[in-house]
N, C-alpha and C. Protein backbone atom coordinates (compact mmCIF):
# COMPACT_ATOMS: atom_id res chain seq x y z
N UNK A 1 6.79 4.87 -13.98
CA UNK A 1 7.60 4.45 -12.87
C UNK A 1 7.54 5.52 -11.77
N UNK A 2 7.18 5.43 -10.41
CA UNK A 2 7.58 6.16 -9.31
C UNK A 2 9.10 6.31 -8.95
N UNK A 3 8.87 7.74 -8.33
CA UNK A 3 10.79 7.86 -8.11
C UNK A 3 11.04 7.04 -6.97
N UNK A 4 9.92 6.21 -6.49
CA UNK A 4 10.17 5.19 -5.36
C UNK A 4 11.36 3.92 -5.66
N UNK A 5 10.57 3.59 -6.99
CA UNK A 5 11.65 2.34 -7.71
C UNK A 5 12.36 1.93 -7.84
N UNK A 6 13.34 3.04 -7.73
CA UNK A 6 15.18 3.11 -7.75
C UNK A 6 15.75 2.47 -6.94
N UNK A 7 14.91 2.46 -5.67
CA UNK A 7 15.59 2.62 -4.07
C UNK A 7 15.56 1.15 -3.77
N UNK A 8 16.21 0.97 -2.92
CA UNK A 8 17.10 -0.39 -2.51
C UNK A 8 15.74 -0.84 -2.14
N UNK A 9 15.48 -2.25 -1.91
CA UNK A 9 14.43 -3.06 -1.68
C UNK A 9 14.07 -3.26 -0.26
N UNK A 10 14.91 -2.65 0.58
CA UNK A 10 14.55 -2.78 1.93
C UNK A 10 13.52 -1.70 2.11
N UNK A 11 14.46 -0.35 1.17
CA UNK A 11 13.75 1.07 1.65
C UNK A 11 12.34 0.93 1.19
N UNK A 12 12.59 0.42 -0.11
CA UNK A 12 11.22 0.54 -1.10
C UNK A 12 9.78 -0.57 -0.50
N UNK A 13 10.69 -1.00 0.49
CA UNK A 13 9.12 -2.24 1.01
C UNK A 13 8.75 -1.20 2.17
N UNK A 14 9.50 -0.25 2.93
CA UNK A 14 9.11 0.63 3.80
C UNK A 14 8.27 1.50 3.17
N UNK A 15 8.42 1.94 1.86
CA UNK A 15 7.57 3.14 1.23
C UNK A 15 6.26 2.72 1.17
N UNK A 16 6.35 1.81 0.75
CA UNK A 16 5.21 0.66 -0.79
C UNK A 16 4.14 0.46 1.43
N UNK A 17 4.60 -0.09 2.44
CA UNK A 17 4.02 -0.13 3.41
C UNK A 17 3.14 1.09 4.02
N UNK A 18 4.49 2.23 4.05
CA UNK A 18 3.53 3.68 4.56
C UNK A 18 2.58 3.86 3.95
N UNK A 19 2.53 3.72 2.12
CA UNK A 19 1.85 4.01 1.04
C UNK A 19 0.47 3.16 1.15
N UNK A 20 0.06 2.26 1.55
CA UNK A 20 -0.92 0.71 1.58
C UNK A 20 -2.01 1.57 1.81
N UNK A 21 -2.25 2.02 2.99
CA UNK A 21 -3.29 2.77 3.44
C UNK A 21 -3.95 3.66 2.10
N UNK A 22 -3.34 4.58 1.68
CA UNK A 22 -3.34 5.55 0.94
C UNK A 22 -4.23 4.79 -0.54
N UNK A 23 -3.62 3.89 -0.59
CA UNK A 23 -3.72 2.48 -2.15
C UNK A 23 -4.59 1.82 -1.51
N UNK A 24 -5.32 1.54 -0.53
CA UNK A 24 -6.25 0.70 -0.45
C UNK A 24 -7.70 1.63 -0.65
N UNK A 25 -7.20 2.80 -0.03
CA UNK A 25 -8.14 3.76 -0.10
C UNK A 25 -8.50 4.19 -1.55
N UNK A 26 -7.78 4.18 -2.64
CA UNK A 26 -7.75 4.52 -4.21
C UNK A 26 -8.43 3.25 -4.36
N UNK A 27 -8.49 2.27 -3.89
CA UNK A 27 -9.16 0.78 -4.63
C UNK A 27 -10.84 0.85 -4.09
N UNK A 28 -10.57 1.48 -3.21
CA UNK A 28 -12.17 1.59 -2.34
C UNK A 28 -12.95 2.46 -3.21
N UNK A 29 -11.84 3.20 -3.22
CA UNK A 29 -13.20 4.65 -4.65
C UNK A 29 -13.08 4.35 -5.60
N UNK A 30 -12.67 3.02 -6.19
CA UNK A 30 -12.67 2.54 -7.54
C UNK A 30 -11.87 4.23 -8.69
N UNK A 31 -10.51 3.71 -7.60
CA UNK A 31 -9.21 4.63 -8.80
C UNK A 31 -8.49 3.95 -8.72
N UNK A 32 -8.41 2.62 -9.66
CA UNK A 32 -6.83 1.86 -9.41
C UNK A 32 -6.40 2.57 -10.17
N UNK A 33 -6.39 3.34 -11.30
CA UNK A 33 -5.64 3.58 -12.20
C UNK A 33 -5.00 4.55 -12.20
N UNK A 34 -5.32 5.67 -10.55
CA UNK A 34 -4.20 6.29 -10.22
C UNK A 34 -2.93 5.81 -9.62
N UNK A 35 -2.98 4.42 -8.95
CA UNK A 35 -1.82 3.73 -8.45
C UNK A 35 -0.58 3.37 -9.93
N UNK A 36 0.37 3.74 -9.71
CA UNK A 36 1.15 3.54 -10.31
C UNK A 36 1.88 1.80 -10.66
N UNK A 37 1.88 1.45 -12.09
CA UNK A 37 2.15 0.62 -12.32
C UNK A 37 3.13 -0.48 -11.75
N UNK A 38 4.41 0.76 -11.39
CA UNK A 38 4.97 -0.05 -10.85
C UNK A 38 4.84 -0.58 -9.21
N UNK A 39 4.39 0.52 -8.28
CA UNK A 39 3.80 -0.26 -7.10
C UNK A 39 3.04 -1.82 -7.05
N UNK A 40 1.99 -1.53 -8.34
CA UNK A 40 1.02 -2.70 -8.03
C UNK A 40 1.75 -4.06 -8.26
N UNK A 41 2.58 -3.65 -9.45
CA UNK A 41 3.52 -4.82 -9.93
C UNK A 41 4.12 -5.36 -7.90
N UNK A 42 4.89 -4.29 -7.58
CA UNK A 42 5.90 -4.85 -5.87
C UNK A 42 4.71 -4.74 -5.32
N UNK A 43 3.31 -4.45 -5.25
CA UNK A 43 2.77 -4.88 -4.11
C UNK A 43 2.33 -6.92 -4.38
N UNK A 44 1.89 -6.93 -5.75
CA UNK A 44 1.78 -7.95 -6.10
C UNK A 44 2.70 -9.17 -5.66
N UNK A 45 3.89 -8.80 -6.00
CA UNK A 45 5.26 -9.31 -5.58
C UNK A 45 5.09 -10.18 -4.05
N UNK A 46 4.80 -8.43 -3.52
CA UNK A 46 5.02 -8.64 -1.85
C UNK A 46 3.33 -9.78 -1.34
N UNK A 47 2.77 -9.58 -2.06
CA UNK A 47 1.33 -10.51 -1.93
C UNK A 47 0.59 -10.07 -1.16
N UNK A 48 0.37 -8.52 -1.27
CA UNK A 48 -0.50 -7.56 -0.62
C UNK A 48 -1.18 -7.22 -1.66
N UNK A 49 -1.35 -7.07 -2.66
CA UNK A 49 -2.41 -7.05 -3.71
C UNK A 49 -2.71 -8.23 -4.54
N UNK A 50 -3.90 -9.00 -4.82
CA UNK A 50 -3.66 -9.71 -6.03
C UNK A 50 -5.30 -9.46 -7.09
N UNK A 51 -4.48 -9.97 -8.07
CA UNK A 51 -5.40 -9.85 -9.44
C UNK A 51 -6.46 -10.92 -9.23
N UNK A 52 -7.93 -10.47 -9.34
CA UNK A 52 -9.01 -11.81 -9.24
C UNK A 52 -10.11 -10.82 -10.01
N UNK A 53 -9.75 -12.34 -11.27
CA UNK A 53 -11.46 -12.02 -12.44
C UNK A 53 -10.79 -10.34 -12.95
N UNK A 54 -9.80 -10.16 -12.56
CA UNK A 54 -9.34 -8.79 -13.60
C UNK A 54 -9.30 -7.31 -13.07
N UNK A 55 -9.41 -7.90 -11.25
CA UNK A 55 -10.02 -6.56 -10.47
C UNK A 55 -8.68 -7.17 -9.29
N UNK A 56 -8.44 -5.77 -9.03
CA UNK A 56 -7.39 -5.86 -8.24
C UNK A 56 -7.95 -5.11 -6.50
N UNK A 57 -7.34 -6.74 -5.70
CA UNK A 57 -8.39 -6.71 -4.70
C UNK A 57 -7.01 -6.72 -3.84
N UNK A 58 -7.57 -6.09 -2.30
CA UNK A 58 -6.22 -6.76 -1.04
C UNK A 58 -6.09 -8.22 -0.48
N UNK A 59 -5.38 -8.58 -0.63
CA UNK A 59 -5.01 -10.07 -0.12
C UNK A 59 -5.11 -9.51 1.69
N UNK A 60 -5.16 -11.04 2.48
CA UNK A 60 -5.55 -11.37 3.77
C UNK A 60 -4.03 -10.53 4.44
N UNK A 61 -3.14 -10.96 3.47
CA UNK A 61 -1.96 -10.14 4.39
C UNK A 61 -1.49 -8.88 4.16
N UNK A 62 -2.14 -8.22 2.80
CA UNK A 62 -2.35 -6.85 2.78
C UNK A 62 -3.01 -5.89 3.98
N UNK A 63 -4.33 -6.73 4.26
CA UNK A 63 -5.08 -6.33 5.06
C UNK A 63 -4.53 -5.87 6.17
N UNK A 64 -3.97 -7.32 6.84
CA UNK A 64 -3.11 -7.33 8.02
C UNK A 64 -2.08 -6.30 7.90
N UNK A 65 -1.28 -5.83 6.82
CA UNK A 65 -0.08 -4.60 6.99
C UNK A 65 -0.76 -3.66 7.05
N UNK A 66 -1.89 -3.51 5.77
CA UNK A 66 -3.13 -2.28 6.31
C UNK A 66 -3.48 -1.70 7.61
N UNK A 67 -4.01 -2.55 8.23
CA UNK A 67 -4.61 -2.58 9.24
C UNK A 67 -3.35 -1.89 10.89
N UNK A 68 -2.18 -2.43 10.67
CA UNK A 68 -1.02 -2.31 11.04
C UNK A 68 -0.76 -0.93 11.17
N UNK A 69 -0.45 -0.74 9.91
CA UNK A 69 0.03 0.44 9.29
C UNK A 69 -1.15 1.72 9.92
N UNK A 70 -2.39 1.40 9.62
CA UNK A 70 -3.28 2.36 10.03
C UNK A 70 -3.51 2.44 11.60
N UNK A 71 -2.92 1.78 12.51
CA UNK A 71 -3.15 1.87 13.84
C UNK A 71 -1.96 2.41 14.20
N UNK A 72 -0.73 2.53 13.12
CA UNK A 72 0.81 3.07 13.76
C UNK A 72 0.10 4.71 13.45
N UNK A 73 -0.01 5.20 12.09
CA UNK A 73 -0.42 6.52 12.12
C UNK A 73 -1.63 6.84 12.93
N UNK A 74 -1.93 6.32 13.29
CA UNK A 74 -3.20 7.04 13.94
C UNK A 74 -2.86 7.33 15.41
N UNK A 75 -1.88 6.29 15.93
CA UNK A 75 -0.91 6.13 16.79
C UNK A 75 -0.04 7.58 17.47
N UNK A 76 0.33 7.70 16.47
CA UNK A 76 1.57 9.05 15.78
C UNK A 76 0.83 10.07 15.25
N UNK A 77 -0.72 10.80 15.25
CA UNK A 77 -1.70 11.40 14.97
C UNK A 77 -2.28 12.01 16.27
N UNK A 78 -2.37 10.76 16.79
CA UNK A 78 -2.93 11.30 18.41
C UNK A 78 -1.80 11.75 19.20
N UNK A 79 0.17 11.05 19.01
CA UNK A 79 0.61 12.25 19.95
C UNK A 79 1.32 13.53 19.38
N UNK A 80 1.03 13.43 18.16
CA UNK A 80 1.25 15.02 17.58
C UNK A 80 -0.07 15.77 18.04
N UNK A 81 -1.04 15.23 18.27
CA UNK A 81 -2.28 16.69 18.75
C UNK A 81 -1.67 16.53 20.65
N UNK A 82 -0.73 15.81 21.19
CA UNK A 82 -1.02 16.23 22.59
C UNK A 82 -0.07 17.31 22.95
């Protein structure tokens, strides 16, 4: 279990979101098995990850929070260097 788990379900969909990037990137280098059980379980939930043929892939609206998510930090990257 992550010490994420505990936390109220509003906070914990904010974490499990910042976190996507980070977890999509572990699925790309073929490390799911550093993602913690219980994330995949709430990403599953949230229908940003799903199980196909036994391989855990990003769903269309994972992508989309992905994708999101990676244009806010990069966002917030460029005005911390100005």
């Amino acid at each position: 279990m992550t010490p994420y788990a505990s936390l109220p379900a509003a906070t914990r969909h904010v974490v499990l979101r910042d976190q996507l990037p980070a977890t999509v990137g572990l699925l790309k280098q073929r490390r799911a098995a550093e993602i913690a059980e219980g994330d995949i379980d709430d990403y599953v939930a949230l229908h940003w990850l799903e199980w196909q043929g036994g391989t855990l892939r990003l769903t269309t609206t994972g992508e989309n929070v992905c994708k999101h998510q990676t244009a806010l930090q990069n966002r917030a990257g460029e005005r911390a260097r100005r």
